[in-house]
N, C-alpha and C. Protein backbone atom coordinates (compact mmCIF):
# COMPACT_ATOMS: atom_id res chain seq x y z
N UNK A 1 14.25 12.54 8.54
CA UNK A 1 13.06 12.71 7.75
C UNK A 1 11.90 12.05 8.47
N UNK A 2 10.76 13.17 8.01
CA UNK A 2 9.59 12.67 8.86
C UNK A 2 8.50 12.38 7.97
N UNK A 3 7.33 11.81 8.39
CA UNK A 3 6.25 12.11 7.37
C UNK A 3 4.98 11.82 8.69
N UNK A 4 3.74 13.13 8.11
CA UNK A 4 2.92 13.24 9.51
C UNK A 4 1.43 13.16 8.77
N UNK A 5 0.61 11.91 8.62
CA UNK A 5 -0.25 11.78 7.52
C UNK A 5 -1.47 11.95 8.53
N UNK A 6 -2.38 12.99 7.67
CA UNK A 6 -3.76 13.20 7.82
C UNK A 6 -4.61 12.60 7.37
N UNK A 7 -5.63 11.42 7.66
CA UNK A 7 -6.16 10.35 7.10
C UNK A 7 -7.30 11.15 6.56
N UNK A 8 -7.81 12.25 7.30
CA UNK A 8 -9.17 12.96 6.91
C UNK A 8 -9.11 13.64 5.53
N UNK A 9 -7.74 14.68 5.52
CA UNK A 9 -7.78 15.25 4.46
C UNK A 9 -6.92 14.21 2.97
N UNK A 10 -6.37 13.29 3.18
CA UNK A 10 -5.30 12.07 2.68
C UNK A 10 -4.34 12.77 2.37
N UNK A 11 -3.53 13.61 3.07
CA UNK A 11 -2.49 14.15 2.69
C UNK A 11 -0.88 14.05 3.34
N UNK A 12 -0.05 14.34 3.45
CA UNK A 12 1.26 14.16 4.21
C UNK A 12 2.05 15.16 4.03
N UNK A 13 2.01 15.64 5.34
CA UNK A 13 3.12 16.61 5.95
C UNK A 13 4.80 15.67 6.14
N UNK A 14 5.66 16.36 5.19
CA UNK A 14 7.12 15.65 5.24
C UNK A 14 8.18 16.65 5.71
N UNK A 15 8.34 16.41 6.79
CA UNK A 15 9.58 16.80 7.91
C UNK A 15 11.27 16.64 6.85
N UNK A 16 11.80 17.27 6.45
CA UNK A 16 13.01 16.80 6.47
C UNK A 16 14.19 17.12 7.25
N UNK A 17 15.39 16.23 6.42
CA UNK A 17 16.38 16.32 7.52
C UNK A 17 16.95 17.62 7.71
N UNK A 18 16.81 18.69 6.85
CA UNK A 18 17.43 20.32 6.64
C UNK A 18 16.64 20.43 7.51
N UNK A 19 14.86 20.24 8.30
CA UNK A 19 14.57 21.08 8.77
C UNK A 19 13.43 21.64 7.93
N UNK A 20 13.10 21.20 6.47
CA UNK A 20 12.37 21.43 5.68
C UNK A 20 10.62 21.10 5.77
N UNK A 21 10.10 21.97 5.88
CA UNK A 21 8.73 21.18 5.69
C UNK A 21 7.73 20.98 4.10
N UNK A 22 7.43 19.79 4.01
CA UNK A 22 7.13 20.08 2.43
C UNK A 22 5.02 19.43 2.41
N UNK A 23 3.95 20.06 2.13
CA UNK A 23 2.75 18.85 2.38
C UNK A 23 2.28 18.60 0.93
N UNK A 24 2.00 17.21 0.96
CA UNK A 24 1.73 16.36 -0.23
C UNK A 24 0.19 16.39 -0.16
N UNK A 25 -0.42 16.87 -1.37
CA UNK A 25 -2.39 17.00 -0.96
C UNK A 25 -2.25 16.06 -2.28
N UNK A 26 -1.73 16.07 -3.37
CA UNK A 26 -2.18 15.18 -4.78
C UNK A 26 -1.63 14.11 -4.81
N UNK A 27 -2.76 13.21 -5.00
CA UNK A 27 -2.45 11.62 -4.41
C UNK A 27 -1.22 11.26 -5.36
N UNK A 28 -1.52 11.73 -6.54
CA UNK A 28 -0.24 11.19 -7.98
C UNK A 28 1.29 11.68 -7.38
N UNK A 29 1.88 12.78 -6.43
CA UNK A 29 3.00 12.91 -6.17
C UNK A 29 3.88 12.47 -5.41
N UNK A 30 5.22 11.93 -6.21
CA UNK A 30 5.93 10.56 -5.39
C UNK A 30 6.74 11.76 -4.02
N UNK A 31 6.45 10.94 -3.18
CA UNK A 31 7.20 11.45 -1.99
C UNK A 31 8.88 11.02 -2.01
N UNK A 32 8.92 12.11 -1.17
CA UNK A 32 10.61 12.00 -0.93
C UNK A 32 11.11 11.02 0.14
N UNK A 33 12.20 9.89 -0.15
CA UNK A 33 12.59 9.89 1.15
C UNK A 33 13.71 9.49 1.08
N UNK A 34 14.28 9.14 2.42
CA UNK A 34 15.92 9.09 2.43
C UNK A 34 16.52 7.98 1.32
N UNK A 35 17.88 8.19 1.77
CA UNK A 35 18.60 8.09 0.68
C UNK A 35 18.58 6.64 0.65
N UNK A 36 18.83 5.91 1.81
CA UNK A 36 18.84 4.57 1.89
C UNK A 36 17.66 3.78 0.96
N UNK A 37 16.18 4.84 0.79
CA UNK A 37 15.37 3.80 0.06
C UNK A 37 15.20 4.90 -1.52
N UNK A 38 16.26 5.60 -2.01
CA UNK A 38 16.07 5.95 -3.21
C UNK A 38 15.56 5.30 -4.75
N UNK A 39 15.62 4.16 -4.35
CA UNK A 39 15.62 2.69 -5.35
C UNK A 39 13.64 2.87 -5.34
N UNK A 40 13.65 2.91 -4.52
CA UNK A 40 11.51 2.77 -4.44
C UNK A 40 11.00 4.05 -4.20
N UNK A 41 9.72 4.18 -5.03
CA UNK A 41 9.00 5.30 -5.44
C UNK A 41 7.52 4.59 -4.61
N UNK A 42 7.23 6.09 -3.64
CA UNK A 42 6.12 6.27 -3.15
C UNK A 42 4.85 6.74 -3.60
N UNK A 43 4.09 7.13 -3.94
CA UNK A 43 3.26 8.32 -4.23
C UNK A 43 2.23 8.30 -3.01
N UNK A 44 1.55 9.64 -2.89
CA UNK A 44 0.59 9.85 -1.73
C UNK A 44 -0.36 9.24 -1.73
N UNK A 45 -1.21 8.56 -3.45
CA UNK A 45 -2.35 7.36 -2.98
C UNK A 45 -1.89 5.86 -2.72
N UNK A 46 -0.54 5.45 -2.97
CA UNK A 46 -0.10 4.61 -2.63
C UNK A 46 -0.05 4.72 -0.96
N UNK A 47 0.17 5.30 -0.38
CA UNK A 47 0.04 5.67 0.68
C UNK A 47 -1.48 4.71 1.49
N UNK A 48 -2.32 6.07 1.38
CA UNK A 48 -3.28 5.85 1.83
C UNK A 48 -4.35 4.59 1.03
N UNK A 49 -4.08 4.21 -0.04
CA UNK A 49 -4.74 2.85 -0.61
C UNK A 49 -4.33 1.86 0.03
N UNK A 50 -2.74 1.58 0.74
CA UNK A 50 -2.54 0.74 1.53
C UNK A 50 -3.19 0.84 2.99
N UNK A 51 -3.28 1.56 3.14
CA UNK A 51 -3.60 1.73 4.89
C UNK A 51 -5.40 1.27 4.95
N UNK A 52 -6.04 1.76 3.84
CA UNK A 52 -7.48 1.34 3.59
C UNK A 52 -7.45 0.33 3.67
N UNK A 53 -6.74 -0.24 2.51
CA UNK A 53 -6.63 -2.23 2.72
C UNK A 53 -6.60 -2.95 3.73
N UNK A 54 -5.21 -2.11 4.73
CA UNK A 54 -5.48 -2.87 5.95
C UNK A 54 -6.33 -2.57 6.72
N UNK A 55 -6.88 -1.40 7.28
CA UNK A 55 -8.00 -1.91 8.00
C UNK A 55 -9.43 -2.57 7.63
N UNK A 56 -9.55 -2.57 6.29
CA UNK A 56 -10.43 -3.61 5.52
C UNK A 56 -10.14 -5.05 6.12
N UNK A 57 -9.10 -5.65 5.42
CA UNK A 57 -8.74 -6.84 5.90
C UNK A 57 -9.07 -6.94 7.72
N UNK A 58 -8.49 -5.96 8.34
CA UNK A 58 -8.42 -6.28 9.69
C UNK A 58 -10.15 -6.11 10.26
N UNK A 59 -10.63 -5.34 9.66
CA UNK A 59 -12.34 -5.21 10.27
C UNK A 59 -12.68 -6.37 9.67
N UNK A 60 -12.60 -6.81 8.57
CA UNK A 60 -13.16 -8.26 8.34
C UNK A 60 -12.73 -9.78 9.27
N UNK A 61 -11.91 -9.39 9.39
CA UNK A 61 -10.90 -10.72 10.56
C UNK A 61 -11.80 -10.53 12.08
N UNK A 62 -11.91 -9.19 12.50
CA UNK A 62 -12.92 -9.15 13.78
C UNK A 62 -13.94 -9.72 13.61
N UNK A 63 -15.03 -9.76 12.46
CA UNK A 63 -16.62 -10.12 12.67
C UNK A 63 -16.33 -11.82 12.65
């Protein structure tokens, strides 16, 4: 399993292991992923709300 995220449009293209391709555009829908982390739920703005944060934090640490 893959996941191939577009920061422009905030969406995620998910590769699976069949070979499947599935793309996530609505921030509210929990993504899939392997089995090993079935226990924790993703969703697509969880996603990209984290990744904002960090480069927030990290552009603030440069100045």
């Amino acid at each position: 399993m893959g996941w191939l995220l577009d920061l422009e449009e905030s969406s995620i293209c998910v590769c699976g292991a069949d070979r499947s391709v599935q793309l996530f555009e609505n921030l509210e829908l929990v993504l899939p992923l392997p089995e090993f982390a079935k226990i924790a739920q993703l969703k697509v703005g969880q996603i990209f709300n984290g990744l904002k944060e960090q480069t927030y934090t990290k552009s603030r640490r440069v100045r």
